[in-house]
C-alpha atoms as a PDB file:
ATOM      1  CA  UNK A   1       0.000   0.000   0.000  1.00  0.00           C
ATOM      2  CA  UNK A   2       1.367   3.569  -0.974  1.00  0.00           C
ATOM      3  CA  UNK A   3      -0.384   6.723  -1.176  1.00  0.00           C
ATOM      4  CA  UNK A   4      -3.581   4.558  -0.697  1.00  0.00           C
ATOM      5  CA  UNK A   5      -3.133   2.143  -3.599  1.00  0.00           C
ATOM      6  CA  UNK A   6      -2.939  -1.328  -3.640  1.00  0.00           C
ATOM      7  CA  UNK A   7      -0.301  -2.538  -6.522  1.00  0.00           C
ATOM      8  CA  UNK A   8      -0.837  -6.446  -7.398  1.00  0.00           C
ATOM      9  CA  UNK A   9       2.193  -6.899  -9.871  1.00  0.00           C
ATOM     10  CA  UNK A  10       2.433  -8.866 -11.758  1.00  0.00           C
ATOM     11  CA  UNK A  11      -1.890  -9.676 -12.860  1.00  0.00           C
ATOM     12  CA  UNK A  12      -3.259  -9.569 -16.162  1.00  0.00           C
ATOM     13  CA  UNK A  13      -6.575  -8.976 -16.391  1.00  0.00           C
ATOM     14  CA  UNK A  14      -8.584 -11.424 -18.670  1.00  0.00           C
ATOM     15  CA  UNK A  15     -12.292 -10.334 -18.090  1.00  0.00           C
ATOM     16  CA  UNK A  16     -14.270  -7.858 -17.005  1.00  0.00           C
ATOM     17  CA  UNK A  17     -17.932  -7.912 -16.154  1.00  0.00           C
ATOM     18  CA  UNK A  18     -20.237  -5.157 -14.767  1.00  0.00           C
ATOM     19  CA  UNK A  19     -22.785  -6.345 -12.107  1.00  0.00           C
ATOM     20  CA  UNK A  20     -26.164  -5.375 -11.138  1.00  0.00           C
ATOM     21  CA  UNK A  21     -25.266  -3.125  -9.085  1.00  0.00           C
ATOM     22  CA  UNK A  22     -23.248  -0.785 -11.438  1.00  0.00           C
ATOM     23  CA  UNK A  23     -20.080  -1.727  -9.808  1.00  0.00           C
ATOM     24  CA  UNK A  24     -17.268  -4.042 -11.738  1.00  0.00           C
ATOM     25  CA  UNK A  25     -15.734  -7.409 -11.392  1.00  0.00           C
ATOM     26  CA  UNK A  26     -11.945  -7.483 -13.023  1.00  0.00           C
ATOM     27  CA  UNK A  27     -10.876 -11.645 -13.046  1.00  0.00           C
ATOM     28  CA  UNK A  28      -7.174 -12.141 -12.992  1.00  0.00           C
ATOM     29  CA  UNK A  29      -5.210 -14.661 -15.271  1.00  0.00           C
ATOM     30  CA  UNK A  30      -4.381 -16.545 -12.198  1.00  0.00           C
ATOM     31  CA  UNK A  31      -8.349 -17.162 -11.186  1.00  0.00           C
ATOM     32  CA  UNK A  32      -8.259 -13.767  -8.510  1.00  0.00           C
ATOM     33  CA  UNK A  33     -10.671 -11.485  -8.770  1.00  0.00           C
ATOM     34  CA  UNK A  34     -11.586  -7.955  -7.510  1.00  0.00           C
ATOM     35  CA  UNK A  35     -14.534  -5.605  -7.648  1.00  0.00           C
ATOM     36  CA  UNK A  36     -14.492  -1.743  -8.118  1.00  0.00           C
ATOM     37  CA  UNK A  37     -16.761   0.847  -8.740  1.00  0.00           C
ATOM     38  CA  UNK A  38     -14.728   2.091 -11.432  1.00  0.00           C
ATOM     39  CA  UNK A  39     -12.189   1.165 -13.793  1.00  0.00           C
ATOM     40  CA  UNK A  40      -9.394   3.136 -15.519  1.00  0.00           C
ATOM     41  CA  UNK A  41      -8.274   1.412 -18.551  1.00  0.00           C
ATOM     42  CA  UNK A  42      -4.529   2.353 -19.433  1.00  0.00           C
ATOM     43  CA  UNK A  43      -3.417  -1.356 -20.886  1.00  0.00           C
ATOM     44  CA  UNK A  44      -1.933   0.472 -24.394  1.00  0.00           C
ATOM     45  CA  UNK A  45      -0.489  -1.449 -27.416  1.00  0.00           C
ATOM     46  CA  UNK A  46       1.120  -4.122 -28.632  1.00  0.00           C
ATOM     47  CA  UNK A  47       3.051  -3.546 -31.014  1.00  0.00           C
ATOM     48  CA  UNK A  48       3.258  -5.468 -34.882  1.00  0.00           C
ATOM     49  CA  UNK A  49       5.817  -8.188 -34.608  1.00  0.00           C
ATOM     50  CA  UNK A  50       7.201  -9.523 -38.134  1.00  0.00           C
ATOM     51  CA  UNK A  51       6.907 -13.026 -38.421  1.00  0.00           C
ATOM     52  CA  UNK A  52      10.617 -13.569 -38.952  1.00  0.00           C
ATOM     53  CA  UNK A  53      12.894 -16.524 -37.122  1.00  0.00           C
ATOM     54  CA  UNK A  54      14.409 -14.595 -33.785  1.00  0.00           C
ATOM     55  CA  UNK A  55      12.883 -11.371 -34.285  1.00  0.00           C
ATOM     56  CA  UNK A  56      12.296 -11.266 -30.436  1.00  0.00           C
ATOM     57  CA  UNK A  57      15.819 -12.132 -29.317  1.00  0.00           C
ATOM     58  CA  UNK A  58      16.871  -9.164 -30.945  1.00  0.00           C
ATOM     59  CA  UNK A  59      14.054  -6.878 -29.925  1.00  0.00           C
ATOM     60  CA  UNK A  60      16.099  -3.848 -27.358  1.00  0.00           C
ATOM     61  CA  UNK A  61      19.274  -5.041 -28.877  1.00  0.00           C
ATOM     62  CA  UNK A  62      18.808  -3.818 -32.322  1.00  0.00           C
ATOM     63  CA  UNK A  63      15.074  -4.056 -33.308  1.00  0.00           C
ATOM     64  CA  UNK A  64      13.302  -1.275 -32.048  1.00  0.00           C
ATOM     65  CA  UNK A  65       9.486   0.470 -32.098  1.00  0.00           C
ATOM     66  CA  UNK A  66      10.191   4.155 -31.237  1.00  0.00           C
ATOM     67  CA  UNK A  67      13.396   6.589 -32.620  1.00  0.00           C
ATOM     68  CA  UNK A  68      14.118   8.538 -29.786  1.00  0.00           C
ATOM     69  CA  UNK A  69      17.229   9.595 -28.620  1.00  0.00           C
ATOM     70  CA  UNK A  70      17.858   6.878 -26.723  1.00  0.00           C
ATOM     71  CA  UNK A  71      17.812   4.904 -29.666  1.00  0.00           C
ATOM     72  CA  UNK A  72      19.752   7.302 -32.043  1.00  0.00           C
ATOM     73  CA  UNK A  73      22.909   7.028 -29.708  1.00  0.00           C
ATOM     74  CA  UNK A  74      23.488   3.252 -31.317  1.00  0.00           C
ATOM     75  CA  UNK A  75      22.793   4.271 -35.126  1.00  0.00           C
ATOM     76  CA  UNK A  76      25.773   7.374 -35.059  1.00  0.00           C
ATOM     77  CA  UNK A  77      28.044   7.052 -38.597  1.00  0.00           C
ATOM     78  CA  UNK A  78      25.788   3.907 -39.040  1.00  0.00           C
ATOM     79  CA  UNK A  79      23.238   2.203 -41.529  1.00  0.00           C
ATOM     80  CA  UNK A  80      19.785   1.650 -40.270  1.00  0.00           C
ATOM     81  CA  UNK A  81      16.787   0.240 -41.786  1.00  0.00           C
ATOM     82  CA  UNK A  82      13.568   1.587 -41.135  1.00  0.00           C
ATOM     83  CA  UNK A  83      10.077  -0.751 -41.967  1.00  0.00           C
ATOM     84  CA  UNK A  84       7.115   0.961 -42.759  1.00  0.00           C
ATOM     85  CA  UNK A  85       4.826   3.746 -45.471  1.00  0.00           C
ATOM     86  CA  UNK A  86       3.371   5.413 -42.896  1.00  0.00           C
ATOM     87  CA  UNK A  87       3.881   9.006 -41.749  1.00  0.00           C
ATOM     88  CA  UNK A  88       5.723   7.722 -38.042  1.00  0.00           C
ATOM     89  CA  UNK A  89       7.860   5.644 -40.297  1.00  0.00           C
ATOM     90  CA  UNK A  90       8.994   8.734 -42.411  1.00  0.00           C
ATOM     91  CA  UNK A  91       9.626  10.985 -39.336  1.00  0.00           C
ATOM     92  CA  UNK A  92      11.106   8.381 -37.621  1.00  0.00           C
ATOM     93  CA  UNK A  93      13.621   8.495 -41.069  1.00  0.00           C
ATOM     94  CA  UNK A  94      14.073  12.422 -40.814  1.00  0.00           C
ATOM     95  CA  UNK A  95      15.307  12.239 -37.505  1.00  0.00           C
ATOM     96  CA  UNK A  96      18.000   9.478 -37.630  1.00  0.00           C
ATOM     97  CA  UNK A  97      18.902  11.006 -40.527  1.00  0.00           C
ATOM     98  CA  UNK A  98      20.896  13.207 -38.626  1.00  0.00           C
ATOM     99  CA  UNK A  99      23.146  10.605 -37.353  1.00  0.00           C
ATOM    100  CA  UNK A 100      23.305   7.740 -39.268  1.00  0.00           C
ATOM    101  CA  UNK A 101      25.342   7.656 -41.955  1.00  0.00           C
ATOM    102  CA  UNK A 102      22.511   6.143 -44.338  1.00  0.00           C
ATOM    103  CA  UNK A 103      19.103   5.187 -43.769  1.00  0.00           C
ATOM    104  CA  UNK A 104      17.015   2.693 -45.633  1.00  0.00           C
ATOM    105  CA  UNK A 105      13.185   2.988 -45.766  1.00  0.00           C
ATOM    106  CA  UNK A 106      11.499  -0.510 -46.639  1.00  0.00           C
ATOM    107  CA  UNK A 107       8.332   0.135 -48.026  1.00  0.00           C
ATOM    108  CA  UNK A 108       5.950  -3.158 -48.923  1.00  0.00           C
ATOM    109  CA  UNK A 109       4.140  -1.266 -51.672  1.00  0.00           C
ATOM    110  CA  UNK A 110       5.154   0.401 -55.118  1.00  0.00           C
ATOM    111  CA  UNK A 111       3.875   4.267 -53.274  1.00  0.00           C
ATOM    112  CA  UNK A 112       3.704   6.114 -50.600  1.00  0.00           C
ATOM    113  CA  UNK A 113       0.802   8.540 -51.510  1.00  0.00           C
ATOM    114  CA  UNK A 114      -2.039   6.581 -49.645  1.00  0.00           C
ATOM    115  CA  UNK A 115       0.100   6.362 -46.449  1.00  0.00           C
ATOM    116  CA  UNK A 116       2.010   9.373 -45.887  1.00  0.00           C
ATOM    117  CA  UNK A 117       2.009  13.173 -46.337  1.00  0.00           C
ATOM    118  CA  UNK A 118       2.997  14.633 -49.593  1.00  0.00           C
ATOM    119  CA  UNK A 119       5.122  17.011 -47.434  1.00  0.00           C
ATOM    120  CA  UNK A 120       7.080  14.516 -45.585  1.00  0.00           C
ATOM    121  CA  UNK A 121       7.307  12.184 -48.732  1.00  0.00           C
ATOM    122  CA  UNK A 122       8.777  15.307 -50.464  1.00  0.00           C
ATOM    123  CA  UNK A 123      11.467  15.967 -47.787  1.00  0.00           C
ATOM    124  CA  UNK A 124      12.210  12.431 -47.583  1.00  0.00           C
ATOM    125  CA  UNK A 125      13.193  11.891 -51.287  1.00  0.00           C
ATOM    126  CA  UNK A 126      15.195  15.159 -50.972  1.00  0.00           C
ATOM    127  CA  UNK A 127      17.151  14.325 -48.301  1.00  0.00           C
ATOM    128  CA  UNK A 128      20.509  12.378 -49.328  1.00  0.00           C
ATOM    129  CA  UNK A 129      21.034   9.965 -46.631  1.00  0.00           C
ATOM    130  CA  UNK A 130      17.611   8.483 -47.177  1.00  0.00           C
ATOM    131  CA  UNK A 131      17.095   5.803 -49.257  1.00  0.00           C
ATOM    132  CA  UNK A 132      13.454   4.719 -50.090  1.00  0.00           C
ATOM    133  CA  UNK A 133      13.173   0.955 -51.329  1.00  0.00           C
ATOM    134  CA  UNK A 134      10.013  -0.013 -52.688  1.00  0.00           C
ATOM    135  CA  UNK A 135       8.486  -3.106 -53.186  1.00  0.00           C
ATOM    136  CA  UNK A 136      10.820  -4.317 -50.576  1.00  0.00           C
ATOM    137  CA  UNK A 137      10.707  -6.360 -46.885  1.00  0.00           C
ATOM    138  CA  UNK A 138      13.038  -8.109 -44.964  1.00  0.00           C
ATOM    139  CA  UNK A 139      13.088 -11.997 -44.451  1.00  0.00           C
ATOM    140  CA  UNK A 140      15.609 -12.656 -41.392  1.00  0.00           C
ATOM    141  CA  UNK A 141      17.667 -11.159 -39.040  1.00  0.00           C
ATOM    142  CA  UNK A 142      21.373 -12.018 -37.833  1.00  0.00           C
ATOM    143  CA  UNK A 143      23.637 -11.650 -34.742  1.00  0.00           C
ATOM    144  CA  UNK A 144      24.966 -13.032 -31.958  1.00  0.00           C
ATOM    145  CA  UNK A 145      23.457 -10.662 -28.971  1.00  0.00           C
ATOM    146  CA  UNK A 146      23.159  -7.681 -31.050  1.00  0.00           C
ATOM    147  CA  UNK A 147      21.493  -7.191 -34.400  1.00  0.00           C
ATOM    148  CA  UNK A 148      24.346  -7.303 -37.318  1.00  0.00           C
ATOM    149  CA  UNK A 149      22.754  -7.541 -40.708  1.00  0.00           C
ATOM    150  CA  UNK A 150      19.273  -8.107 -41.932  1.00  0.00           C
ATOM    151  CA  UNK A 151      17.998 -10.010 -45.350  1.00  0.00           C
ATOM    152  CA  UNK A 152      16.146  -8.209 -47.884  1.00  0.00           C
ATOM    153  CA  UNK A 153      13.741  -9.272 -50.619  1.00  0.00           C
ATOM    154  CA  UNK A 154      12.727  -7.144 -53.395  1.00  0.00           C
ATOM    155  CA  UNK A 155      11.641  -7.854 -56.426  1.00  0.00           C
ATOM    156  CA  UNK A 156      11.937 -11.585 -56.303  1.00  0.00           C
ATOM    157  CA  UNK A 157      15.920 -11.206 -55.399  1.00  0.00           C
ATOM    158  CA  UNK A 158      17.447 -11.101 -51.697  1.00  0.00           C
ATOM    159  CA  UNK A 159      20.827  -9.774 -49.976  1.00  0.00           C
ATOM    160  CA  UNK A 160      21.918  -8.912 -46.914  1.00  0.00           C
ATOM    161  CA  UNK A 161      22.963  -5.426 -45.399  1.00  0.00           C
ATOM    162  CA  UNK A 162      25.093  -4.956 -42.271  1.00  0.00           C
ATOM    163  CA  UNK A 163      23.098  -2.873 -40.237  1.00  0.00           C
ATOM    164  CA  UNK A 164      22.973  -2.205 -36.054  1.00  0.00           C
ATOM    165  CA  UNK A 165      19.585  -1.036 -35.618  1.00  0.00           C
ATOM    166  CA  UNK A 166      16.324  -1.646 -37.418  1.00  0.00           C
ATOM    167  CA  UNK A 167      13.068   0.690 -36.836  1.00  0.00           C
ATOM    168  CA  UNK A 168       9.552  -1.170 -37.450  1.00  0.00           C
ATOM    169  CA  UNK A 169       7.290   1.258 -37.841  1.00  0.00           C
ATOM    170  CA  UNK A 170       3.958  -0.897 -38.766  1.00  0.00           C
ATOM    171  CA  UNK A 171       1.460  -0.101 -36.706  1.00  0.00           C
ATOM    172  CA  UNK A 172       0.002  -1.681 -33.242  1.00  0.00           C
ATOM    173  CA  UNK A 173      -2.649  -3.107 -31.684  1.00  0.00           C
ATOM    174  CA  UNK A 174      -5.045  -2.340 -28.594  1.00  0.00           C
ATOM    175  CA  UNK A 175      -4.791  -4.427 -25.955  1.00  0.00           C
ATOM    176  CA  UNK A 176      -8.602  -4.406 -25.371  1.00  0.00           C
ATOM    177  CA  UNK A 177      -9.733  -8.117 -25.944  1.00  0.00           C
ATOM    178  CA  UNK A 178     -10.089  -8.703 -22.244  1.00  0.00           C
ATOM    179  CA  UNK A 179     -12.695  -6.169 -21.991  1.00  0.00           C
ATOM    180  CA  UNK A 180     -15.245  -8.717 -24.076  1.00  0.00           C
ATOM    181  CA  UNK A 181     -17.593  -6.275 -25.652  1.00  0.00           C
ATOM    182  CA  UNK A 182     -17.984  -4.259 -22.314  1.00  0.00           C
ATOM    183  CA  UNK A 183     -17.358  -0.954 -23.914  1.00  0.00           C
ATOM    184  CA  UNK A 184     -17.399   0.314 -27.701  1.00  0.00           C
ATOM    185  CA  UNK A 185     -14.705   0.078 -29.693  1.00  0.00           C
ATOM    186  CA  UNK A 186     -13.331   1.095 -32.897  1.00  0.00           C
ATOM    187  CA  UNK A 187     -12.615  -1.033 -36.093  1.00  0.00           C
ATOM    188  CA  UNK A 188      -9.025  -1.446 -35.035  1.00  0.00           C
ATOM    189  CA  UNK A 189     -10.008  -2.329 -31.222  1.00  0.00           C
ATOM    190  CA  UNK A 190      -9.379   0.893 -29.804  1.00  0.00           C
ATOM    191  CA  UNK A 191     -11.521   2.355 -26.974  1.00  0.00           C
ATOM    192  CA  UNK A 192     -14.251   5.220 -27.458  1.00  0.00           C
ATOM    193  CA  UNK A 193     -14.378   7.942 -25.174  1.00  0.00           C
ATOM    194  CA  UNK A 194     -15.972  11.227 -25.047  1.00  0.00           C
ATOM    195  CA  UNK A 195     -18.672  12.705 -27.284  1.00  0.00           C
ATOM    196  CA  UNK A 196     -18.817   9.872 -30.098  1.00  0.00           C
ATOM    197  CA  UNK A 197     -20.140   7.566 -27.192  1.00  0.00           C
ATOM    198  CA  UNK A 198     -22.179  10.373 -25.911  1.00  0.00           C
ATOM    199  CA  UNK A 199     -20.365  10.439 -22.661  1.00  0.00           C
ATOM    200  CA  UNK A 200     -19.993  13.357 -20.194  1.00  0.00           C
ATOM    201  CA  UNK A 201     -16.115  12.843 -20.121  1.00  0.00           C
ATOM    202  CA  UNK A 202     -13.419  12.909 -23.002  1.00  0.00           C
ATOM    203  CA  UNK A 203     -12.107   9.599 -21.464  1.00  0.00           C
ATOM    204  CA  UNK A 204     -15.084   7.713 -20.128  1.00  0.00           C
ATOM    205  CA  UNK A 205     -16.128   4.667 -22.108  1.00  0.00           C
ATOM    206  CA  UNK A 206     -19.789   3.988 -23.724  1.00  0.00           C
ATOM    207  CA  UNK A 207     -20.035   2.154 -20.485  1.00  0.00           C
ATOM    208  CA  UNK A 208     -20.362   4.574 -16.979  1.00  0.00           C
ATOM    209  CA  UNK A 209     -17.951   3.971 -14.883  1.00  0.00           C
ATOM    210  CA  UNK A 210     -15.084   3.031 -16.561  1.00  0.00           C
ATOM    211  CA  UNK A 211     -12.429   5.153 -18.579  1.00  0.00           C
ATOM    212  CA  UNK A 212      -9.629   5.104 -20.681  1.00  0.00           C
ATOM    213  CA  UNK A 213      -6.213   6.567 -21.060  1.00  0.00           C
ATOM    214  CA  UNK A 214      -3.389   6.755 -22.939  1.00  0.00           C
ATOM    215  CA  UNK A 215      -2.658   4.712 -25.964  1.00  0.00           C
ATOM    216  CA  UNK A 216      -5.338   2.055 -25.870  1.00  0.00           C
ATOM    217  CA  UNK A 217      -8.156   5.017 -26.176  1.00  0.00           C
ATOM    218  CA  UNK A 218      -9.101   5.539 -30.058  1.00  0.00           C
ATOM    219  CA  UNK A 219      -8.044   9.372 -30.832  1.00  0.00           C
ATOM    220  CA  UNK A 220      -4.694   9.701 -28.162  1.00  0.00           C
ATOM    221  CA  UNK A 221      -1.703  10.843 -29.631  1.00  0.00           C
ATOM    222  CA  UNK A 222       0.305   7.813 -29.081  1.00  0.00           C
ATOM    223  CA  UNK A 223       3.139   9.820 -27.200  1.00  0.00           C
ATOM    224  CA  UNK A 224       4.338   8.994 -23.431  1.00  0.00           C
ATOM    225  CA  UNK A 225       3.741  13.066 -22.271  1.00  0.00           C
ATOM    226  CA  UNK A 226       0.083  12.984 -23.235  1.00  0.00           C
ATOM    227  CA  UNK A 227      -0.810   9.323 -21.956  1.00  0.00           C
ATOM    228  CA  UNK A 228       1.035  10.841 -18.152  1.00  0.00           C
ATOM    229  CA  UNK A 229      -1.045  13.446 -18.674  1.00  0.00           C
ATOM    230  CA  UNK A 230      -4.545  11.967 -19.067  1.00  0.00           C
ATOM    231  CA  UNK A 231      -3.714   9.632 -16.483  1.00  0.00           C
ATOM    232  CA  UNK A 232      -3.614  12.340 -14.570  1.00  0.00           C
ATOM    233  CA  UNK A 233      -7.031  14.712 -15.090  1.00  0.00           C
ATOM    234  CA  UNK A 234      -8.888  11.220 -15.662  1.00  0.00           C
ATOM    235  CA  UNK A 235      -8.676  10.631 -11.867  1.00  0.00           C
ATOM    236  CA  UNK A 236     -11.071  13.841 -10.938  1.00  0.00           C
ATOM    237  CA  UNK A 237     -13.441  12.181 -13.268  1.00  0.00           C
ATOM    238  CA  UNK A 238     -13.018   8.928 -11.549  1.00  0.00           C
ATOM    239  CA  UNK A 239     -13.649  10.748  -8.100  1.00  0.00           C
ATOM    240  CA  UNK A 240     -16.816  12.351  -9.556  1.00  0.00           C
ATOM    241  CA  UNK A 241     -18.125   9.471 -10.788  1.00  0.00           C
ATOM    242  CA  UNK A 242     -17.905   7.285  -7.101  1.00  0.00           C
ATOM    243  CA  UNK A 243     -18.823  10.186  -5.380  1.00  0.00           C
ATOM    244  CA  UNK A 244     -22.505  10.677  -7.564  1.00  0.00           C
ATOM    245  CA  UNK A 245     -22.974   7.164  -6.800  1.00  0.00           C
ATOM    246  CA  UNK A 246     -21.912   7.426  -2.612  1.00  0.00           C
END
């Protein structure tokens, strides 16, 4: 107990059910269960894995989701790939090209006019340490503890390139299957808050009572800042909702 929570790590919740009474019943993987009068969803996203031999072994040590600068300190003077059309993929290309020494941008189809901004498409084909490979995906991964090279196929052919990092940029998913129907969700599985559900909060769910935060809720910006900070105004809501029903 700190600061009046109760933290049970580590439980994964697998269902959640309302009861008569309005209040909620969360069921743990490992049969537990507990009951609240409101729930805060903030489970985010998992992201796309590539179904390619030992792509997790070299996830953190070479394969990353995000191109911060935490992840820009390994790809200095260096090649990187970067996976993905979209417009995270081609910022994500920008920005290490400032350090690498060249970066390659795998793209799966023959354009990237459906998928990303004509302005960043524009800047990308301008810039001269960017190299945008169409038509192209890669196969397998190699290294001992740390990524070394990669396999590419395009256009029926393949060959490696020595690279240290690779970015995959291809999208996530919700984790919201637990919540069985319980609230509305979008076509992708992400959580509706606010005024499309008709509620009286921008984060509660179609369902009173429970809310939700962060990168799991359809509309966030997918960025670490804003998911702290709706964590943080959600919890007035949360107070105002137990309190009407005290």
């Amino acid at each position: 107990m700190k600061f009046g929570t109760r933290f049970a790590v580590p439980l994964r919740v697998s269902m959640l059910e309302r009861l008569e009474d309005g209040s909620f019943c969360a069921s743990f993987h490992n049969g537990q269960r507990i009951r609240s009068r409101a729930v805060v969803i903030a489970t985010g996203v998992q992201y796309r894995r590539l179904p390619i031999d030992r792509f997790a072994e070299f996830e953190g040590a070479g394969i990353y989701y995000s191109a911060t600068e935490n992840e820009a300190r390994f790809c200095r003077d260096a090649e990187v790939i970067i996976i993905g059309g979209g417009n995270s993929a081609g910022q994500a290309a920008m920005y290490l090209s400032r350090v690498a020494n060249r970066v390659r941008l795998l793209v799966r189809g023959e354009s990237l006019a459906a998928s990303m901004s004509s302005y960043l498409s524009n800047r990308l084909e301008a810039e001269p340490a960017i190299t945008i490979e169409y038509g192209a995906q890669v196969v397998a991964v190699h290294g001992d503890e740390k990524l070394q090279s990669v396999t590419i196929r395009q256009g029926g052919a393949e060959h490696t390139v020595a690279t240290c990092a690779m970015f995959v940029m291809v999208g996530a998913v919700p984790n919201s299957d637990w919540l069985s129907g319980l609230v509305e969700l979008e076509e992708k599985g992400f959580v509706l808050t606010g005024s499309v559900v008709n509620a009286a909060s921008p984060y509660e769910t179609s369902c009173p009572g429970i809310f939700a935060v962060g990168d799991v809720r359809a509309g966030s910006v997918k960025r670490v800042a804003s998911s702290v900070g709706e964590g943080s105004v959600v919890i007035s809501r949360v107070w105002d909702h137990v309190n009407a029903g005290a």
